[in-house]
N, C-alpha and C. Protein backbone atom coordinates (compact mmCIF):
# COMPACT_ATOMS: atom_id res chain seq x y z
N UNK A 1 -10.53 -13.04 -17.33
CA UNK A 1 -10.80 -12.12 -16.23
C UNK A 1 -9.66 -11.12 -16.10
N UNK A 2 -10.04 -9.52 -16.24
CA UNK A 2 -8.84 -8.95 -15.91
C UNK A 2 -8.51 -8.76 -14.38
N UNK A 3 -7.78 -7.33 -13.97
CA UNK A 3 -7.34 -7.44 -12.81
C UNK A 3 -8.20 -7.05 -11.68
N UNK A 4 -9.04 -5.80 -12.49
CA UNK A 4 -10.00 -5.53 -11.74
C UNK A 4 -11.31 -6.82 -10.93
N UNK A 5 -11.62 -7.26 -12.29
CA UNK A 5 -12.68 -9.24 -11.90
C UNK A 5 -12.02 -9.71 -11.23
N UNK A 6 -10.79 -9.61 -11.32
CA UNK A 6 -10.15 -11.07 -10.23
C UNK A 6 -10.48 -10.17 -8.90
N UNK A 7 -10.07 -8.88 -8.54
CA UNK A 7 -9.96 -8.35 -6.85
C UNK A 7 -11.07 -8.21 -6.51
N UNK A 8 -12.59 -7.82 -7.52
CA UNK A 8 -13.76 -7.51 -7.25
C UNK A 8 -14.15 -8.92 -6.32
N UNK A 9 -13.96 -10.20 -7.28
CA UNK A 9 -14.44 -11.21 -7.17
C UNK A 9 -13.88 -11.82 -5.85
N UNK A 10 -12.24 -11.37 -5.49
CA UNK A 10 -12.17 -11.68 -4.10
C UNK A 10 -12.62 -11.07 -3.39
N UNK A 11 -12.88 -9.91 -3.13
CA UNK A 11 -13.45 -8.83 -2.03
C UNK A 11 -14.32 -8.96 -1.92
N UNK A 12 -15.46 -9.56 -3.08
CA UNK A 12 -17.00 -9.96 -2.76
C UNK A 12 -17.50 -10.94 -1.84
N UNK A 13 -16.41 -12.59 -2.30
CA UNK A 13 -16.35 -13.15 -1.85
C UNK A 13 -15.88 -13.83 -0.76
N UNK A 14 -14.86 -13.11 -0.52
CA UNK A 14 -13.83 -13.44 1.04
C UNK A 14 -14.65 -12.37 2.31
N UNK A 15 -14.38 -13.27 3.32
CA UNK A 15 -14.35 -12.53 4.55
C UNK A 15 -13.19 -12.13 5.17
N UNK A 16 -12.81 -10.81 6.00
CA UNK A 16 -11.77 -10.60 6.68
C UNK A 16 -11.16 -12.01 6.98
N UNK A 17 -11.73 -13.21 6.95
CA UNK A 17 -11.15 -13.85 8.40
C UNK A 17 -9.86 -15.23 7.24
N UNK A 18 -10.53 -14.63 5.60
CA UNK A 18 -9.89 -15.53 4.65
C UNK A 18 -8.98 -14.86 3.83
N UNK A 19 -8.49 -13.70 4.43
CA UNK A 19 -8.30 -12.95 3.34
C UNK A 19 -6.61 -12.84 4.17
N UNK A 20 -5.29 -13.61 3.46
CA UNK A 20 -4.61 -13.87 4.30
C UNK A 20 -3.63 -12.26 4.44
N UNK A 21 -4.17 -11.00 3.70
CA UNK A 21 -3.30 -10.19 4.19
C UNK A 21 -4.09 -8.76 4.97
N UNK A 22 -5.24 -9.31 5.91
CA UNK A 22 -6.02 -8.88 6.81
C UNK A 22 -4.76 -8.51 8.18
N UNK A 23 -5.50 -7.54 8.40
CA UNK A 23 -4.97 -7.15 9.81
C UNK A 23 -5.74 -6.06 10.57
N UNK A 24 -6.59 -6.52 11.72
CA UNK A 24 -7.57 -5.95 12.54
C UNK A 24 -7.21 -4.33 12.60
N UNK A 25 -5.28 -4.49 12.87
CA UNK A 25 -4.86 -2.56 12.95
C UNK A 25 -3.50 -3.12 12.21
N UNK A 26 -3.17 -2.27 11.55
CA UNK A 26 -2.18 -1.66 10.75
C UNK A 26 -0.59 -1.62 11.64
N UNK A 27 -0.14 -2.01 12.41
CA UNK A 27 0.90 -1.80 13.18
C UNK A 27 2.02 -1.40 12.71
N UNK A 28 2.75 -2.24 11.56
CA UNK A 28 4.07 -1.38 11.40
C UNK A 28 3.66 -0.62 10.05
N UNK A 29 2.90 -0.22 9.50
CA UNK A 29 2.48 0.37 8.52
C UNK A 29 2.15 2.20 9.30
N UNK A 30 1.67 1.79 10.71
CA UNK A 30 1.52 3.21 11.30
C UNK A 30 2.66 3.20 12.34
N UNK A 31 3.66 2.31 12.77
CA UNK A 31 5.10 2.83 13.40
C UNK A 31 5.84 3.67 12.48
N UNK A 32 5.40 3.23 10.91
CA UNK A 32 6.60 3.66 9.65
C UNK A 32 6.11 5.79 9.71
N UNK A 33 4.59 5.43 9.72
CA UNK A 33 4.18 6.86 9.26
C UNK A 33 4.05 7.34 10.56
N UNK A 34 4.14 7.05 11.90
CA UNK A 34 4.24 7.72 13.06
C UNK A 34 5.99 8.71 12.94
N UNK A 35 6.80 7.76 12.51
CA UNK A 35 8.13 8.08 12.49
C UNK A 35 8.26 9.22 11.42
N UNK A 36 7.60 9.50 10.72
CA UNK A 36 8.05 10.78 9.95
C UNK A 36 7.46 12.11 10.48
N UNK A 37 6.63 12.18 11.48
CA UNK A 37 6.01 13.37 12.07
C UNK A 37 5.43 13.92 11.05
N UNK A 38 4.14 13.40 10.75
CA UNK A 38 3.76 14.37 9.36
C UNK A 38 2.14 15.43 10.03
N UNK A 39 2.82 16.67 9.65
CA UNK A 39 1.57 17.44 10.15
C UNK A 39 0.05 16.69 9.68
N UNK A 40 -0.83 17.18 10.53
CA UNK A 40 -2.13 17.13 10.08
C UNK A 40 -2.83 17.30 8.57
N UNK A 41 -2.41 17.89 7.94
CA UNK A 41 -2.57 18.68 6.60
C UNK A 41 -1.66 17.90 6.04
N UNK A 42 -1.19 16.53 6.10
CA UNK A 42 -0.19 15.76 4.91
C UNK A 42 -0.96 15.28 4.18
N UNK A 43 -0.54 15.50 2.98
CA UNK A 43 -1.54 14.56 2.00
C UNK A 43 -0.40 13.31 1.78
N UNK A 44 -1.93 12.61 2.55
CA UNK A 44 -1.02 10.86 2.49
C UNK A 44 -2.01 10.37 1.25
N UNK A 45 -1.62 9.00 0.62
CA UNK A 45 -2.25 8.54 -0.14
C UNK A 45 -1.81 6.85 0.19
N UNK A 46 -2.61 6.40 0.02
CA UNK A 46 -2.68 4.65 0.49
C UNK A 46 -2.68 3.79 -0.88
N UNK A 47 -1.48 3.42 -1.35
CA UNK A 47 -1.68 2.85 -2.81
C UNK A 47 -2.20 1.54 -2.51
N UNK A 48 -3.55 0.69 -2.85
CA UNK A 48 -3.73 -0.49 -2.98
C UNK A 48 -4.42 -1.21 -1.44
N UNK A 49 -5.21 0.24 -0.89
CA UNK A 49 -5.76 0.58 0.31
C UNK A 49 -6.99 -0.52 0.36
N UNK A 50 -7.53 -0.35 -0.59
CA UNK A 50 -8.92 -1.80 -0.72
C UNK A 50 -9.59 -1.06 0.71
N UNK A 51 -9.77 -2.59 1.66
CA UNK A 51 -10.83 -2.28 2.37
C UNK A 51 -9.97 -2.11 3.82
N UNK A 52 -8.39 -1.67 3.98
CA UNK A 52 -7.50 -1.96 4.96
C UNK A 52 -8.10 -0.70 6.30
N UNK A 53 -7.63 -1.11 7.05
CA UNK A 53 -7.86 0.00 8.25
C UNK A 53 -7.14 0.42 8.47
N UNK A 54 -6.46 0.95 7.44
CA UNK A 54 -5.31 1.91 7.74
C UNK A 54 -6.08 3.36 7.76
N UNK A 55 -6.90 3.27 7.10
CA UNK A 55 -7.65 4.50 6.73
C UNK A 55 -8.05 5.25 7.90
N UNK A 56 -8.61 4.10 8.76
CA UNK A 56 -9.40 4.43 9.94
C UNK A 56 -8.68 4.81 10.70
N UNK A 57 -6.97 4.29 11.29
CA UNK A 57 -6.32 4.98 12.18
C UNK A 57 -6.21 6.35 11.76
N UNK A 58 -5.57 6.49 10.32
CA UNK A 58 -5.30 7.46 9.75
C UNK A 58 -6.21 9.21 10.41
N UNK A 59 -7.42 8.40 10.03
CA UNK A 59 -8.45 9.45 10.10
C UNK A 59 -8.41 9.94 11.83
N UNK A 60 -8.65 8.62 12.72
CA UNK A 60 -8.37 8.90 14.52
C UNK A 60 -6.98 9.67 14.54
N UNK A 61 -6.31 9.69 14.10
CA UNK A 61 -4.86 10.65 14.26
C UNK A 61 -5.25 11.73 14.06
N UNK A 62 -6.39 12.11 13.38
CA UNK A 62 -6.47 13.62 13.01
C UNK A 62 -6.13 14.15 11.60
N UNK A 63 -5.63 13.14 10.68
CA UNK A 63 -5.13 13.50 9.44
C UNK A 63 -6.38 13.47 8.40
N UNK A 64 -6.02 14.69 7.41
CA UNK A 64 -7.39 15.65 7.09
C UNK A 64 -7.26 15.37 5.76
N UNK A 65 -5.99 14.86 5.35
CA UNK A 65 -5.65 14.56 3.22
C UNK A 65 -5.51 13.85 3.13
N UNK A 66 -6.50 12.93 3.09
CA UNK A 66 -6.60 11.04 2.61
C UNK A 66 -6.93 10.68 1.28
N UNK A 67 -5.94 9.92 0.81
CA UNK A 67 -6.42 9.24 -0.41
C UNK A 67 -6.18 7.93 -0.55
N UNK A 68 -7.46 7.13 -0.97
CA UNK A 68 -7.44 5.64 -0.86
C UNK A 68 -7.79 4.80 -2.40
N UNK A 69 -6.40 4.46 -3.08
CA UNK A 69 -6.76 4.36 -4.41
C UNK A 69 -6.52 2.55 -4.41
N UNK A 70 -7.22 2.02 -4.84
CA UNK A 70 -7.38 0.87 -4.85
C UNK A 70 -8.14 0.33 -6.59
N UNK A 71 -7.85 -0.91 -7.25
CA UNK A 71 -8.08 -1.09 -8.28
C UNK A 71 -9.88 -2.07 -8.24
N UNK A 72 -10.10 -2.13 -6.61
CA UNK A 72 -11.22 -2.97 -6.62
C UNK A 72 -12.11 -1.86 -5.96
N UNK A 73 -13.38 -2.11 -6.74
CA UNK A 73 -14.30 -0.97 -6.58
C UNK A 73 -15.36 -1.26 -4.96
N UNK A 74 -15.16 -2.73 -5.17
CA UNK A 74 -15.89 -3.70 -3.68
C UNK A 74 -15.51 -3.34 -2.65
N UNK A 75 -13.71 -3.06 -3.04
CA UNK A 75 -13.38 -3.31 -1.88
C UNK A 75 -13.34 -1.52 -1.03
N UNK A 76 -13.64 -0.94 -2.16
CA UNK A 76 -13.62 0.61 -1.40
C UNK A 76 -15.13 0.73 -1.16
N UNK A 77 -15.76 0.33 -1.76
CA UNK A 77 -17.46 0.15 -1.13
C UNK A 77 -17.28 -0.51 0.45
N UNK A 78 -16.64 -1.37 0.43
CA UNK A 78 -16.47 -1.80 1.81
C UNK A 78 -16.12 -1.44 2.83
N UNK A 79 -15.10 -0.45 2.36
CA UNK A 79 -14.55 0.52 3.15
C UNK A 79 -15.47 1.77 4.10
N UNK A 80 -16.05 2.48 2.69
CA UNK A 80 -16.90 3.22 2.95
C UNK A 80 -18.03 3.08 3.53
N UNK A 81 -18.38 2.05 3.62
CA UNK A 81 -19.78 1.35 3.97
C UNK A 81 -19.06 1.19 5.79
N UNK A 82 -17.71 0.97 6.11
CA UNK A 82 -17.75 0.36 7.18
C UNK A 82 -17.68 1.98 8.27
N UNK A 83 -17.09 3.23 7.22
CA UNK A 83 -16.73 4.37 8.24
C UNK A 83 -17.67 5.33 8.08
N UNK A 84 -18.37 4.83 7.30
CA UNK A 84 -19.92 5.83 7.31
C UNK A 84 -20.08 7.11 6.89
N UNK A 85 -20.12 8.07 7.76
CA UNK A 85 -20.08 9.57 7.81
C UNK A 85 -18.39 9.85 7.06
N UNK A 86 -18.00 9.14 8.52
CA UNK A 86 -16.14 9.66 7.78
C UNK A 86 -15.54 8.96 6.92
N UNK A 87 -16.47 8.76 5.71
CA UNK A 87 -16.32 8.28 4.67
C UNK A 87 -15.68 9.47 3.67
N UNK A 88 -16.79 10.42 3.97
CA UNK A 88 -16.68 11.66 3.11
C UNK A 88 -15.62 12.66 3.58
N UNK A 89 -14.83 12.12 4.21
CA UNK A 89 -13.51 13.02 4.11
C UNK A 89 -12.32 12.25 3.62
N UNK A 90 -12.83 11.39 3.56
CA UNK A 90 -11.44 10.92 2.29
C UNK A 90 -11.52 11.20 0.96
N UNK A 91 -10.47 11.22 0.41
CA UNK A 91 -10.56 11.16 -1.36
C UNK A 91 -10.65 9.74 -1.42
N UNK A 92 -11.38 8.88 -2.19
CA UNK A 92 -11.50 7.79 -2.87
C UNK A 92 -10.87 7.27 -4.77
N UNK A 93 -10.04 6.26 -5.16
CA UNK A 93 -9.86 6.45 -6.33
C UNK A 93 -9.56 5.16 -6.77
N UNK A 94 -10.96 4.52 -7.56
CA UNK A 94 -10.74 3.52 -8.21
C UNK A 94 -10.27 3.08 -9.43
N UNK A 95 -9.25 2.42 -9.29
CA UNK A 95 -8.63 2.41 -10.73
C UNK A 95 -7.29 1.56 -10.63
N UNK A 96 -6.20 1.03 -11.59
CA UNK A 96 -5.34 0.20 -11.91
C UNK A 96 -4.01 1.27 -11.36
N UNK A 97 -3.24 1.35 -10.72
CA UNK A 97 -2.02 2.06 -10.03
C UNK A 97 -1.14 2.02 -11.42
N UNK A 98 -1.51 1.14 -12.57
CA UNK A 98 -0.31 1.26 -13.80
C UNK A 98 -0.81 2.41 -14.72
N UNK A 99 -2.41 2.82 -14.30
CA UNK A 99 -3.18 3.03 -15.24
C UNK A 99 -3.31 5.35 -14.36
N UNK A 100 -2.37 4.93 -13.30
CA UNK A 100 -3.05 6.11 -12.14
C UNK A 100 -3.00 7.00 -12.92
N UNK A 101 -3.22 8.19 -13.31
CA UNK A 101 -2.92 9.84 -13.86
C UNK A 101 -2.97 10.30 -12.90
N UNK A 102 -1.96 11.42 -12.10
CA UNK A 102 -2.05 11.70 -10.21
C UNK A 102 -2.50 13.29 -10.94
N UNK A 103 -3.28 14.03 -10.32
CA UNK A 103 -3.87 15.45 -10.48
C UNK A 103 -3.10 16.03 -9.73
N UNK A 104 -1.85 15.54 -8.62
CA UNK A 104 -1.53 16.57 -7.66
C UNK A 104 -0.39 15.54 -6.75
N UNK A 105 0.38 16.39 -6.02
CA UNK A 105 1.18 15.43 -5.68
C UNK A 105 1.04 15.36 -4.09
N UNK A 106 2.02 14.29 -3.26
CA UNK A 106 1.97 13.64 -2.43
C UNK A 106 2.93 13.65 -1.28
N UNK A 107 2.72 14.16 0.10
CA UNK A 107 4.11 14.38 1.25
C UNK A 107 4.61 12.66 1.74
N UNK A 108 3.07 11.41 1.21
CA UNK A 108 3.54 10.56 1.90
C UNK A 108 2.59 9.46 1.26
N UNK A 109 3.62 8.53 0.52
CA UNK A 109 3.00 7.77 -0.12
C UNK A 109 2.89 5.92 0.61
N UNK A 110 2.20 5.29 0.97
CA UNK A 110 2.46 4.08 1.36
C UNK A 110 1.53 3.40 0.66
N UNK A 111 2.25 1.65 0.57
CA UNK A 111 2.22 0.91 -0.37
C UNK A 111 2.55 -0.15 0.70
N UNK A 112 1.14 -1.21 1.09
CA UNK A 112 1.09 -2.38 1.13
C UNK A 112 1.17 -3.51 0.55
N UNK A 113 1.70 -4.30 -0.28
CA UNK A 113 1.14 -5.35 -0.70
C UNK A 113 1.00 -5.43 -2.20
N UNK A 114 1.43 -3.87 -2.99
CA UNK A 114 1.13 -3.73 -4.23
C UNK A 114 2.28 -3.61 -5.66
N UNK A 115 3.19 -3.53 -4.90
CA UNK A 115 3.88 -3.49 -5.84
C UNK A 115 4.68 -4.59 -6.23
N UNK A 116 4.84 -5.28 -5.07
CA UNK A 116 5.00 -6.74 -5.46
C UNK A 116 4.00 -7.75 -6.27
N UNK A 117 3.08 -7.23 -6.36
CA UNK A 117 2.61 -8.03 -7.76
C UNK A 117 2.67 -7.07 -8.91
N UNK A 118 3.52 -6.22 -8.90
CA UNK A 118 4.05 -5.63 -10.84
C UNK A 118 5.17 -6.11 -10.99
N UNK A 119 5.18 -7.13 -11.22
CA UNK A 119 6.20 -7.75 -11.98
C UNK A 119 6.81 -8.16 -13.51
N UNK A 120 6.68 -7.49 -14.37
CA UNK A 120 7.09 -6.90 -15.55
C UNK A 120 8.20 -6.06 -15.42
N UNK A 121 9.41 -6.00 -16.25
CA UNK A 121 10.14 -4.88 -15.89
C UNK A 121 10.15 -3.92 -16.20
N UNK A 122 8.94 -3.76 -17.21
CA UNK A 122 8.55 -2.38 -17.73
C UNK A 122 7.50 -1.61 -17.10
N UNK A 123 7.09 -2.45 -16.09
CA UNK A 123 5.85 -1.64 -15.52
C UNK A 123 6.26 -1.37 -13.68
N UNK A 124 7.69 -2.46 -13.77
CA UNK A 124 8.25 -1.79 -12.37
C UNK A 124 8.82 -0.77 -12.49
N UNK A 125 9.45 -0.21 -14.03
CA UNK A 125 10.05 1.18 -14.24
C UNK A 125 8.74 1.89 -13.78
N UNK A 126 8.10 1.97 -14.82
CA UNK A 126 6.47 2.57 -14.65
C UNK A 126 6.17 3.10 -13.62
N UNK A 127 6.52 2.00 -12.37
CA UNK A 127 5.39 2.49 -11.02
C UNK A 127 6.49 2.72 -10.31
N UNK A 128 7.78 2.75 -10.40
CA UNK A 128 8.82 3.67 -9.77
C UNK A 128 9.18 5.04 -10.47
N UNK A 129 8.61 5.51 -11.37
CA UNK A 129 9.24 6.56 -12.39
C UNK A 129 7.35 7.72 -11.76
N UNK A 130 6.09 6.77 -11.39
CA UNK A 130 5.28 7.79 -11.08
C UNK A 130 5.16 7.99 -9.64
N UNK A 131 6.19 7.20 -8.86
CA UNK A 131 6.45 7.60 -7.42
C UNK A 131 7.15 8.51 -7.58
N UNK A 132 8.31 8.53 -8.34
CA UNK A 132 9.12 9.98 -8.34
C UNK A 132 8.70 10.99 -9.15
N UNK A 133 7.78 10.89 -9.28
CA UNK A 133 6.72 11.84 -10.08
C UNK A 133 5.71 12.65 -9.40
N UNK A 134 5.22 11.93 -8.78
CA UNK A 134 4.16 12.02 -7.31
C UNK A 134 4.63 12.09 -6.27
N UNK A 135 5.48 11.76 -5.88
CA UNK A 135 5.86 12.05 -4.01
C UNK A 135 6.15 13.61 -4.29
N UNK A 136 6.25 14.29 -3.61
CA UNK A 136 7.10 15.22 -3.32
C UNK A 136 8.48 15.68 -2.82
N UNK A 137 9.43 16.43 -3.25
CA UNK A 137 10.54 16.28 -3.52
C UNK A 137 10.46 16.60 -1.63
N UNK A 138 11.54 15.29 -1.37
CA UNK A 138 11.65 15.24 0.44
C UNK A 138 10.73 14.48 1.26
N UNK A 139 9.59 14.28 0.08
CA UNK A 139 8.72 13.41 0.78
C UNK A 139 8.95 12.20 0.96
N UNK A 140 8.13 11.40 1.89
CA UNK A 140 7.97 10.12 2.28
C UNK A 140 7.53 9.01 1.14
N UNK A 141 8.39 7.84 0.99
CA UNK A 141 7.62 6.36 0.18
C UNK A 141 7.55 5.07 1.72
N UNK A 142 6.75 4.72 2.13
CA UNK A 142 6.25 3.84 2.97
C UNK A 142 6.14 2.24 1.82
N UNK A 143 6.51 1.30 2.10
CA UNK A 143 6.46 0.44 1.02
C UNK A 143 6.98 -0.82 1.81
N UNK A 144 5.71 -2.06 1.60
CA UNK A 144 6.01 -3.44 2.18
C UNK A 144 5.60 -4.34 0.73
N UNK A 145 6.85 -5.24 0.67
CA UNK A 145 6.79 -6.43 -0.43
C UNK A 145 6.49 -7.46 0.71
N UNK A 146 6.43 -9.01 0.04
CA UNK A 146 6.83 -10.08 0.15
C UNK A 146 8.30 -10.16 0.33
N UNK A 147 8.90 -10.76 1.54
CA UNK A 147 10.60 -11.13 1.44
C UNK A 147 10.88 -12.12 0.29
N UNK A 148 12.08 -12.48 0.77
CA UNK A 148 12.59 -13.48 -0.56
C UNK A 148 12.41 -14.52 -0.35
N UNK A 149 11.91 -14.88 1.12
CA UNK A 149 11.50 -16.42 1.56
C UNK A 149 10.33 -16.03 2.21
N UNK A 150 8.94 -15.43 0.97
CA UNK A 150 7.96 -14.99 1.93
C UNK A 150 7.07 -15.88 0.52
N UNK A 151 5.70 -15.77 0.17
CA UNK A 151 5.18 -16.17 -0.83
C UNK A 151 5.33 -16.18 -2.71
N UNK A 152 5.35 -16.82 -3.60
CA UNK A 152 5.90 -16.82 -4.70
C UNK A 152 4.10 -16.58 -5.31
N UNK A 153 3.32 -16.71 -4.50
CA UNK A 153 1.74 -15.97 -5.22
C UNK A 153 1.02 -15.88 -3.66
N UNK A 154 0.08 -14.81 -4.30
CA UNK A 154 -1.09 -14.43 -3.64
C UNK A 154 -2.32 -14.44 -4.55
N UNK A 155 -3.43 -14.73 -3.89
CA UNK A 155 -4.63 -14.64 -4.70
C UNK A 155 -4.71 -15.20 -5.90
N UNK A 156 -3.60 -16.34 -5.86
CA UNK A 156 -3.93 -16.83 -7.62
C UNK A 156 -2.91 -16.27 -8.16
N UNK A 157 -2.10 -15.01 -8.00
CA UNK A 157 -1.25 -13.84 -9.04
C UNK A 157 0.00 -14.36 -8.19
N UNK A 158 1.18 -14.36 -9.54
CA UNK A 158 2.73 -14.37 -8.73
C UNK A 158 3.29 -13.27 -8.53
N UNK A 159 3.86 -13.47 -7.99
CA UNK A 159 4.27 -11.90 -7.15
C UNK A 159 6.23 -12.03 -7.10
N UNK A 160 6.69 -10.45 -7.16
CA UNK A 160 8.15 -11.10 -7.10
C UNK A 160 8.50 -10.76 -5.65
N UNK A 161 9.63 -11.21 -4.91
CA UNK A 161 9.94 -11.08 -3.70
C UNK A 161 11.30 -10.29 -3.45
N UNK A 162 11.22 -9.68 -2.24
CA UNK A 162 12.11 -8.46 -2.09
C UNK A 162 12.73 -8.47 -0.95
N UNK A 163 14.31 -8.62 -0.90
CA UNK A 163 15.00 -8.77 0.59
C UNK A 163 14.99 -7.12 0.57
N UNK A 164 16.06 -6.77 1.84
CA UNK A 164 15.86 -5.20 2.22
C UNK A 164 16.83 -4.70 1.16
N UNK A 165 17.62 -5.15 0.50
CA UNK A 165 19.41 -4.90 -0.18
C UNK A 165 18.50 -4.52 -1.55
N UNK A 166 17.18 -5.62 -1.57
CA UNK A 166 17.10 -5.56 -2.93
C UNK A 166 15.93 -4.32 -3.50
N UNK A 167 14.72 -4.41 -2.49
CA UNK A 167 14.50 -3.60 -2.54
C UNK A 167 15.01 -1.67 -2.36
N UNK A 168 16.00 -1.48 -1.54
CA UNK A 168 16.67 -0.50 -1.66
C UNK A 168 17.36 -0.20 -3.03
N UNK A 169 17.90 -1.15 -3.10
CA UNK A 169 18.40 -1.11 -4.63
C UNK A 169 17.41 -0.90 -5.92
N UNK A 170 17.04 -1.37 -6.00
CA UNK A 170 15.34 -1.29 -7.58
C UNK A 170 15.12 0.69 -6.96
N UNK A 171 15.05 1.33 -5.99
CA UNK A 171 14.71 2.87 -5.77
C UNK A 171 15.74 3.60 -5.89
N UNK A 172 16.57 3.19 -5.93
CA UNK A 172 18.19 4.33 -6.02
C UNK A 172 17.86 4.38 -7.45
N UNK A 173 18.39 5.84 -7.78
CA UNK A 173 18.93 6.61 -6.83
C UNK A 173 17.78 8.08 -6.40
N UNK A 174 16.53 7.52 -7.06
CA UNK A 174 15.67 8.51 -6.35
C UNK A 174 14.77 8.78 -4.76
N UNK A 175 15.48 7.49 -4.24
CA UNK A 175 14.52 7.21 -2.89
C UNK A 175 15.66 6.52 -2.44
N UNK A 176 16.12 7.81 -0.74
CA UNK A 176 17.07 7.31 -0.27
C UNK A 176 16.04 6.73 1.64
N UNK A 177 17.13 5.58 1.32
CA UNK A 177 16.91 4.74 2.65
C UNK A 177 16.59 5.64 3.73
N UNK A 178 15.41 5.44 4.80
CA UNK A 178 15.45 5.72 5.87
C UNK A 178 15.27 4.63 6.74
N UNK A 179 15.21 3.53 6.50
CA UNK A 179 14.80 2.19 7.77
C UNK A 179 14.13 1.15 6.87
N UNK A 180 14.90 -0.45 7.53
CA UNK A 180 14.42 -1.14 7.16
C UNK A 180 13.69 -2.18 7.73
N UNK A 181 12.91 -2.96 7.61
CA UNK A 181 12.57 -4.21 8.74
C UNK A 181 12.11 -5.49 7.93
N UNK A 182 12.36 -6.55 8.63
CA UNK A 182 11.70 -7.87 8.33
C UNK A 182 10.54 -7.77 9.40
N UNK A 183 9.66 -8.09 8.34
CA UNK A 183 7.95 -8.72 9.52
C UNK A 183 7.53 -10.11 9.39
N UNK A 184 7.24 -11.04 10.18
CA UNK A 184 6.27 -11.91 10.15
C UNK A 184 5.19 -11.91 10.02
N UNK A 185 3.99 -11.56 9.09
CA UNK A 185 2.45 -11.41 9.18
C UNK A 185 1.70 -12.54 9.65
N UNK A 186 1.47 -12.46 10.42
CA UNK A 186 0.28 -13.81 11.08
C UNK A 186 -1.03 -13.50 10.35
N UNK A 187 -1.26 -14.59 9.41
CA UNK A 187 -2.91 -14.37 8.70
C UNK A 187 -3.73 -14.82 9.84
N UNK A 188 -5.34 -14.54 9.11
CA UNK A 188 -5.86 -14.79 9.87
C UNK A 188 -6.42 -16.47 10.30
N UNK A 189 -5.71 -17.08 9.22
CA UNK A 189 -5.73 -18.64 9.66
C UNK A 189 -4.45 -18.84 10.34
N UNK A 190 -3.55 -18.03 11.31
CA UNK A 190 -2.24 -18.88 11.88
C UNK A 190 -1.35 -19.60 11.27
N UNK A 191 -1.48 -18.94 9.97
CA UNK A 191 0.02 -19.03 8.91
C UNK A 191 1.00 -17.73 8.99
N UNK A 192 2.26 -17.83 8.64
CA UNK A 192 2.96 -16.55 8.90
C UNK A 192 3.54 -16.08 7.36
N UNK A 193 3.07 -14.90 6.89
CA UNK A 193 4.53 -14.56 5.96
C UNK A 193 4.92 -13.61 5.86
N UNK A 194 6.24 -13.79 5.14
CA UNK A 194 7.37 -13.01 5.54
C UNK A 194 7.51 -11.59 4.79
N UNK A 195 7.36 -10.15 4.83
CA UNK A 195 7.43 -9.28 4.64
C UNK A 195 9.02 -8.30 4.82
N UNK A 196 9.26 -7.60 3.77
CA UNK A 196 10.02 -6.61 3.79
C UNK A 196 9.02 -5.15 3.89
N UNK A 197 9.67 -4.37 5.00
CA UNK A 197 9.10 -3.10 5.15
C UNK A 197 10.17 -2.24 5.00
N UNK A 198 10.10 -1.11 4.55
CA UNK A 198 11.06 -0.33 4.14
C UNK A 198 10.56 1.27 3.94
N UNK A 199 10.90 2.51 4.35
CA UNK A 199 10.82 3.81 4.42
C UNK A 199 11.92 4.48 3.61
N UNK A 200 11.01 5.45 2.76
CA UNK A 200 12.36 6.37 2.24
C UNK A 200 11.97 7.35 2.04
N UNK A 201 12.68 8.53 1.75
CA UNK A 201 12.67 9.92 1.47
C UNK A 201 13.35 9.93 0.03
N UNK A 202 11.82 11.27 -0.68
CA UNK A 202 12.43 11.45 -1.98
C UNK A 202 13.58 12.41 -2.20
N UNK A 203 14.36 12.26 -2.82
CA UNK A 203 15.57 12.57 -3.17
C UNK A 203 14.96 14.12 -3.71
């Protein structure tokens, strides 16, 4: 099964209520992008967006350049299926984030949950070498791992884990620090794990 079968096959099969990195609203994912004041006209892009509701605040804010690239095709059907009409003002883009070709670049990139499972060190160059490729020079990287005492897998896949020192460090020297945080995620079964959140500006 590649990567795509494995996420199809969870997104088909899970409900919000099993899916332990669910969250009804987006909270520090939209404190991070509240804090940069980004006009209406930002082209944000949601790496590894699936079926999250980030989209949906996104869109209630008024923001008009959405892009929701996700490697599971279910899970953006799901998406779309849930916002209907304002479906069709997002950009949609299914496909592998190792595999992305970007047509255009980006004031504000955020990243839930995704880059902590590229764990290769050739493909963490990879997907840090097409952030600084794609953001825009001054722009925003929004980006939450697993901490270092947060999960060693998700979904079956191992994942590597990221304190704030360390993740800052793996982006220098093209993505300088703007804020860091530890989160507790409460799933939706009343387990907690531990998250690094972190904001930066491209160099």
């Amino acid at each position: 099964m590649d990567n795509q079968e494995h996420w199809d096959k969870v997104f088909v099969h899970k409900k919000d209520s099993e899916k332990s990195w669910f969250q009804p609203y987006p909270a520090t994912s939209i404190a991070f992008i509240d804090e940069l004041n980004l006009p209406p006209n930002a082209a944000i892009i949601d790496v590894g967006g699936g079926d999250s509701r980030l989209v949906d605040v996104l869109l209630e804010k008024g923001y008009a350049d959405i892009t929701v690239l996700d490697i599971s095709a279910a899970a953006i059907n799901i998406a779309r299926e849930r916002l209907g009409d304002k479906a069709e003002r997002v950009h949609w883009i299914t496909g592998d984030i190792l595999k992305f070709i970007p047509s255009r670049h980006y004031d504000c990139w955020h990243d839930r949950a995704v880059f902590h499972f590229v764990t290769q060190p050739d493909n963490i160059r990879h997907y840090i070498q097409l952030m600084e490729n794609t953001i825009k020079p001054h722009g925003a990287l929004i980006i939450g791992t697993f901490a270092g005492d947060g999960p060693e897998k998700c979904s079956g896949l191992p994942v590597n884990r990221y304190s704030q020192s360390k993740l800052v460090n793996i982006l220098q020297p093209s993505f300088e620090k703007i804020r860091c945080m530890d989160e507790k995620h409460q799933t939706p079964f009343n387990t907690t794990q531990s998250f690094t959140f972190c904001s930066f500006r491209r160099v």
